[in-house]
Structures are given as structure tokens and as C-alpha cells.
Protein backbone atom coordinates (compact mmCIF):
# COMPACT_ATOMS: atom_id res chain seq x y z
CA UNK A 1 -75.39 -41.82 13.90
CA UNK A 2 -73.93 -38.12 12.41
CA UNK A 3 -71.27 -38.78 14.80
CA UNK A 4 -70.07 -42.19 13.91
CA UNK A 5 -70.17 -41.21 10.67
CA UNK A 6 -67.58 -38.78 10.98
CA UNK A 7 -65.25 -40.47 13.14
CA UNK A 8 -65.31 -43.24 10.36
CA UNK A 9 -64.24 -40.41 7.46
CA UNK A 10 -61.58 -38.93 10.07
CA UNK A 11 -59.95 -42.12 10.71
CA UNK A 12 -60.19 -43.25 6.70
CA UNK A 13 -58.04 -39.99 6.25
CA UNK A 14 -55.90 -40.52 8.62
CA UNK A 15 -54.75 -44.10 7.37
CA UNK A 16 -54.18 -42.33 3.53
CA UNK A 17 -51.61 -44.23 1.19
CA UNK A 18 -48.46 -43.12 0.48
CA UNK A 19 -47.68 -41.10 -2.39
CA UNK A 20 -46.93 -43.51 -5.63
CA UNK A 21 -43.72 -43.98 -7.05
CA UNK A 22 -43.22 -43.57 -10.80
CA UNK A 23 -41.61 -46.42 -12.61
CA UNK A 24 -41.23 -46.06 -16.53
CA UNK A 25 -41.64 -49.58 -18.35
CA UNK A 26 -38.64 -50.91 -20.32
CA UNK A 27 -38.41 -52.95 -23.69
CA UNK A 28 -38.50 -56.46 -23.04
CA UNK A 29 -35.68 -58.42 -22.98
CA UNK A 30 -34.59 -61.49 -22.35
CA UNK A 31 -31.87 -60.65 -20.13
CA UNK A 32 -34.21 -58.53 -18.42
CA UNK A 33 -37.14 -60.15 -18.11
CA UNK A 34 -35.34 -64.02 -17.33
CA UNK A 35 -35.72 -63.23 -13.38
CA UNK A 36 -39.20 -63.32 -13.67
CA UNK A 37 -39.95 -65.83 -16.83
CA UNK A 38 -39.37 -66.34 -20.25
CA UNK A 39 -40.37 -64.69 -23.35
CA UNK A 40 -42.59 -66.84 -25.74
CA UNK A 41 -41.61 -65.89 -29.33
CA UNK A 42 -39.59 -62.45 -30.59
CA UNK A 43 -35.98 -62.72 -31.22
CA UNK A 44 -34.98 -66.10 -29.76
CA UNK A 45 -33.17 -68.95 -31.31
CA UNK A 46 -33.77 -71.40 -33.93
CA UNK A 47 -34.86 -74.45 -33.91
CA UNK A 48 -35.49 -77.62 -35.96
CA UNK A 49 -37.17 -77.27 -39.18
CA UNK A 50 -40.35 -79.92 -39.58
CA UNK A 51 -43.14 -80.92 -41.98
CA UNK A 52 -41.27 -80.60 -45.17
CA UNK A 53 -39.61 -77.43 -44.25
CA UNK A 54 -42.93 -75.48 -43.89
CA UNK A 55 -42.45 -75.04 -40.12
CA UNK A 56 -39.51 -74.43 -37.15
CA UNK A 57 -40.28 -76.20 -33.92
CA UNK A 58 -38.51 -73.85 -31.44
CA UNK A 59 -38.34 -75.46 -27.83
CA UNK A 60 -39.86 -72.85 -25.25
CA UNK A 61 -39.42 -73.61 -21.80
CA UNK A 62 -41.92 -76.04 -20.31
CA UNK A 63 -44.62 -74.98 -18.02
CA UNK A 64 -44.79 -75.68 -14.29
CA UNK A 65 -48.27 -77.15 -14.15
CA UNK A 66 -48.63 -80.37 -12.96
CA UNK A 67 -47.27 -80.28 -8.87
CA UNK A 68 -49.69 -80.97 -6.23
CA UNK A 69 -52.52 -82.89 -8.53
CA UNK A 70 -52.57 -79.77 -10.97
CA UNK A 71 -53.18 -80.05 -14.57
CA UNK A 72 -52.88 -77.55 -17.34
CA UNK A 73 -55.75 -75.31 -18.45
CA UNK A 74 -56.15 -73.45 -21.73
CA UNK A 75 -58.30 -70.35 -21.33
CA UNK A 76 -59.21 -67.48 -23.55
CA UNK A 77 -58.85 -64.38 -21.94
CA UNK A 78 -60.80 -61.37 -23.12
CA UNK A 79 -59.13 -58.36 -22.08
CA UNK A 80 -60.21 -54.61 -21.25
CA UNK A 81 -58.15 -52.07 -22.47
CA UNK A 82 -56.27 -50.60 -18.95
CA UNK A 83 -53.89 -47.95 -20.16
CA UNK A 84 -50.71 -46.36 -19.09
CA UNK A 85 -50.71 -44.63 -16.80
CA UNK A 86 -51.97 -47.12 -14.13
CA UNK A 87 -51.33 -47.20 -10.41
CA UNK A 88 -50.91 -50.95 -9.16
CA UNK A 89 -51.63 -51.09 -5.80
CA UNK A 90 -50.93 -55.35 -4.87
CA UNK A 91 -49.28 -58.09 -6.37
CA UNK A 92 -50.54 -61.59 -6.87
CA UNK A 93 -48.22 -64.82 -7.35
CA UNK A 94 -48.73 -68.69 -8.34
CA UNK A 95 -46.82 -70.23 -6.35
CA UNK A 96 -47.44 -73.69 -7.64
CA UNK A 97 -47.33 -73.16 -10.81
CA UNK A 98 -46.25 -71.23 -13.99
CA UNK A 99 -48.83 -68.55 -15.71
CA UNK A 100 -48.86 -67.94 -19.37
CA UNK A 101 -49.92 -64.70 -21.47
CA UNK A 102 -50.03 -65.01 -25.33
CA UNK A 103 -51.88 -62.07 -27.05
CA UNK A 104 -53.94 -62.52 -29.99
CA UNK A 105 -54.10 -60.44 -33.08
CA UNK A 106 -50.40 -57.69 -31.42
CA UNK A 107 -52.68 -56.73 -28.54
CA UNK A 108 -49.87 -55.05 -26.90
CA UNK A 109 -49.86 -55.20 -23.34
CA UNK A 110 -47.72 -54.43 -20.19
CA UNK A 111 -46.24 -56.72 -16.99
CA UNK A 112 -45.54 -55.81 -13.65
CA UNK A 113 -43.45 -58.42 -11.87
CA UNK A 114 -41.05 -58.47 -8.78
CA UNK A 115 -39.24 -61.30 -6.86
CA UNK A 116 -39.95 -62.38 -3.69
CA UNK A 117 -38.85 -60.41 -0.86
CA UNK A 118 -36.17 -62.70 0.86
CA UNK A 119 -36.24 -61.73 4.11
CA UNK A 120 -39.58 -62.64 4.65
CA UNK A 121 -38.90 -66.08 2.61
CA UNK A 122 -40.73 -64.67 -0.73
CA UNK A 123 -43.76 -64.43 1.32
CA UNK A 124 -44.29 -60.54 0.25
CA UNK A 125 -43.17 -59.00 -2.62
CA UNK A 126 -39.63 -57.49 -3.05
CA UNK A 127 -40.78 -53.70 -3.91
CA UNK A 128 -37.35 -52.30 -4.73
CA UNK A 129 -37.21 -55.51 -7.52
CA UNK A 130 -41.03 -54.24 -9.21
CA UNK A 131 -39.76 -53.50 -12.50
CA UNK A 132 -42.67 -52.91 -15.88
CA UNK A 133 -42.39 -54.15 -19.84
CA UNK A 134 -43.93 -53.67 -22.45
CA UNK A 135 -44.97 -55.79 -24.77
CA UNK A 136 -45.91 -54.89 -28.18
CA UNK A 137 -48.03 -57.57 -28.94
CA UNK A 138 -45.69 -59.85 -31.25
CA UNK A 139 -45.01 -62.43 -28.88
CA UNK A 140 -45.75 -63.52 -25.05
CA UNK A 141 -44.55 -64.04 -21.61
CA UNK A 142 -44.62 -66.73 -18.81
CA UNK A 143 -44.00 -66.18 -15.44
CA UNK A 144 -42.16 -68.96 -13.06
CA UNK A 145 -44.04 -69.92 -10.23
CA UNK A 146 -44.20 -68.15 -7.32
CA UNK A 147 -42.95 -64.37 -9.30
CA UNK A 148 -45.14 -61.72 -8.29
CA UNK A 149 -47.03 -59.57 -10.80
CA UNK A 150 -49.98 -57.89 -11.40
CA UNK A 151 -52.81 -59.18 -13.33
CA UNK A 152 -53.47 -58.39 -17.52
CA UNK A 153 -52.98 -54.97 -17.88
CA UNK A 154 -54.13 -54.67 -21.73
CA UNK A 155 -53.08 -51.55 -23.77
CA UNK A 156 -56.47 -52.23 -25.70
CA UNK A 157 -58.85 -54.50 -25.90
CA UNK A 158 -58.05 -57.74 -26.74
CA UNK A 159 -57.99 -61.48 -26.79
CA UNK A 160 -55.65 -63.35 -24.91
CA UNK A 161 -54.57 -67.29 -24.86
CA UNK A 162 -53.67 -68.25 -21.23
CA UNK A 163 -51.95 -71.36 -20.30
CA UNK A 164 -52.11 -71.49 -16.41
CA UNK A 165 -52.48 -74.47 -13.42
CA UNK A 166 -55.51 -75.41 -12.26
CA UNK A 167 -56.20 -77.89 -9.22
CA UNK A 168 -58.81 -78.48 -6.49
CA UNK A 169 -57.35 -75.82 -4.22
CA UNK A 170 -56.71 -72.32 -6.06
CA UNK A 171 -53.18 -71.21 -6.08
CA UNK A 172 -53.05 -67.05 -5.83
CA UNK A 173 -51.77 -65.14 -3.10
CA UNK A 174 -52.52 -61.12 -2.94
CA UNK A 175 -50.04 -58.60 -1.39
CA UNK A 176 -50.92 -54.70 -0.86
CA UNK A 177 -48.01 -52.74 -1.57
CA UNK A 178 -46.51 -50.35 0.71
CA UNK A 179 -46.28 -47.73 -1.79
CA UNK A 180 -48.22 -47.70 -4.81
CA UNK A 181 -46.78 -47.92 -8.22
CA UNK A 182 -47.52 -45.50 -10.99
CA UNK A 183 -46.65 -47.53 -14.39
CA UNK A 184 -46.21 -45.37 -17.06
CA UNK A 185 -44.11 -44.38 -20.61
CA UNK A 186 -41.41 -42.60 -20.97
């Protein structure tokens, strides 16, 4: 038994991950970001003033929710703090539906997203497209169905709100990455 035990440990070493690669998040944007999703909130543009004047109703983009006998799902989300630096190792994606993050109380927090690698029909993520925001808690994200990104990385602990599909047969695909990302600021 000694011996299988050690030809286990030699062959976990020999299989070791790549080094990660360092990727530095960026201010979110919506120029940036609009690959991936849209931005709920922050510096976007007006809308049509109701009730008297006590309240703007600014159209946000509508969520994908509903295809293949889905139905939208409200969910709190109570969130660990996962600080920068962190080393994402897969990817998940929706693709069905749309996925909605809206922090409570400026719980800042940070995405990972990346398209869908084309040559292999979106099927795996795009790793040269990972790209990292961060969000400083004062308004949210969605991402379109079927972007890749990593699940809630909270810069402290926090509530979220999290408007997301649900339907009889769960829609979430998980993809290793080749190389590991290290997320961090600048």
C-alpha cells in the first residue's frame, strides 16, 4: 500500500498547473464591460420622470429569463468576503439565460468574464478575452447568456439581490482553465 501511495503523489506532481497569469482589474465601463452585459445603475442615461416627479424610471435592459420553460427567480445572496488577490481557476456560463448581481448596502465586488472561445463554437472559454472589474458597490451588473465568468467574488461581506433563470433542468456549464488567473489591483 506504501507503494501505491507514492506513485499516486509522483504522478499528482507531475500533472502540476501552469504558472498563473496576472491580470489587474479595470474600472467599469460601459464600453468595456457591454461584451459581456450591461451595467445596472452608475452613470447611464435619463429617463422619464414618474409619481409626481419623486422618481426617474430609467429602462435597463431586459433579462433573458424565460426560454426553454424558464421563469425568473429573485434570490438574496449572502456573500463571503473573497479578496484580491484571487486565483480563478474555471469559468461557469448560463447559457439560457441572463444572471443578475445587485449589491446591497456598496458591497463592492469584482467580475471575471470572457467570451466564448469561437473556434470551439463558445463551448470553452476564450482565455485571451478574460478581462476583471471592479465594482465599487454603487450599482450592478448583468451578464448575457451564455458569457463566461466566475462566480461572486465579494470584496467583503455582503448581501446581494440576484435576478437569475430558473427551470426544471439547471443551466451552468464549468470550464477549467488552462492557465490560472491571478485577479488582482493595481
Amino acid at each position: 500500500m506504501f507503494l501505491d501511495d507514492a506513485v499516486v503523489s509522483l504522478s499528482f506532481y507531475d500533472c502540476a498547473m501552469p504558472s498563473p497569469r496576472s491580470l489587474v482589474v479595470q474600472a467599469l465601463t460601459q464600453h468595456a464591460f457591454a461584451p459581456y452585459g450591461d451595467i445596472l445603475g452608475g452613470e447611464i442615461a435619463s429617463g422619464l420622470f414618474i409619481n409626481g416627479g419623486t422618481s426617474e424610471k430609467i429602462a435597463l435592459g431586459d433579462p433573458a429569463l424565460t426560454a426553454q420553460g424558464g421563469e425568473p427567480s429573485l434570490n438574496l445572496y449572502r456573500a463571503r468576503a473573497n479578496p484580491l488577490p484571487f486565483t480563478a481557476m474555471e469559468l461557469e456560463r448560463h447559457c439560457v439565460g441572463s444572471q443578475s448581481f445587485i449589491p446591497l448596502a456598496g458591497v463592492p465586488f469584482v467580475v471575471i468574464v470572457a467570451l466564448g472561445d469561437p473556434s470551439m463554437g463558445g463551448k470553452t472559454p476564450l482565455e485571451s478575452s478574460i478581462a476583471a472589474f471592479w465594482i465599487d458597490g454603487s450599482c450592478g451588473v448583468t451578464f448575457k447568456a451564455a458569457t463566461w465568468h466566475h462566480p461572486l467574488l465579494s470584496q467583503r461581506d455582503g448581501d446581494f439581490v440576484v435576478l437569475e433563470r430558473r427551470a426544471p433542468v439547471v443551466d451552468c456549464e464549468i470550464q477549467a482553465l488552462n492557465q490560472p488567473v491571478e485577479i488582482r489591483r493595481a
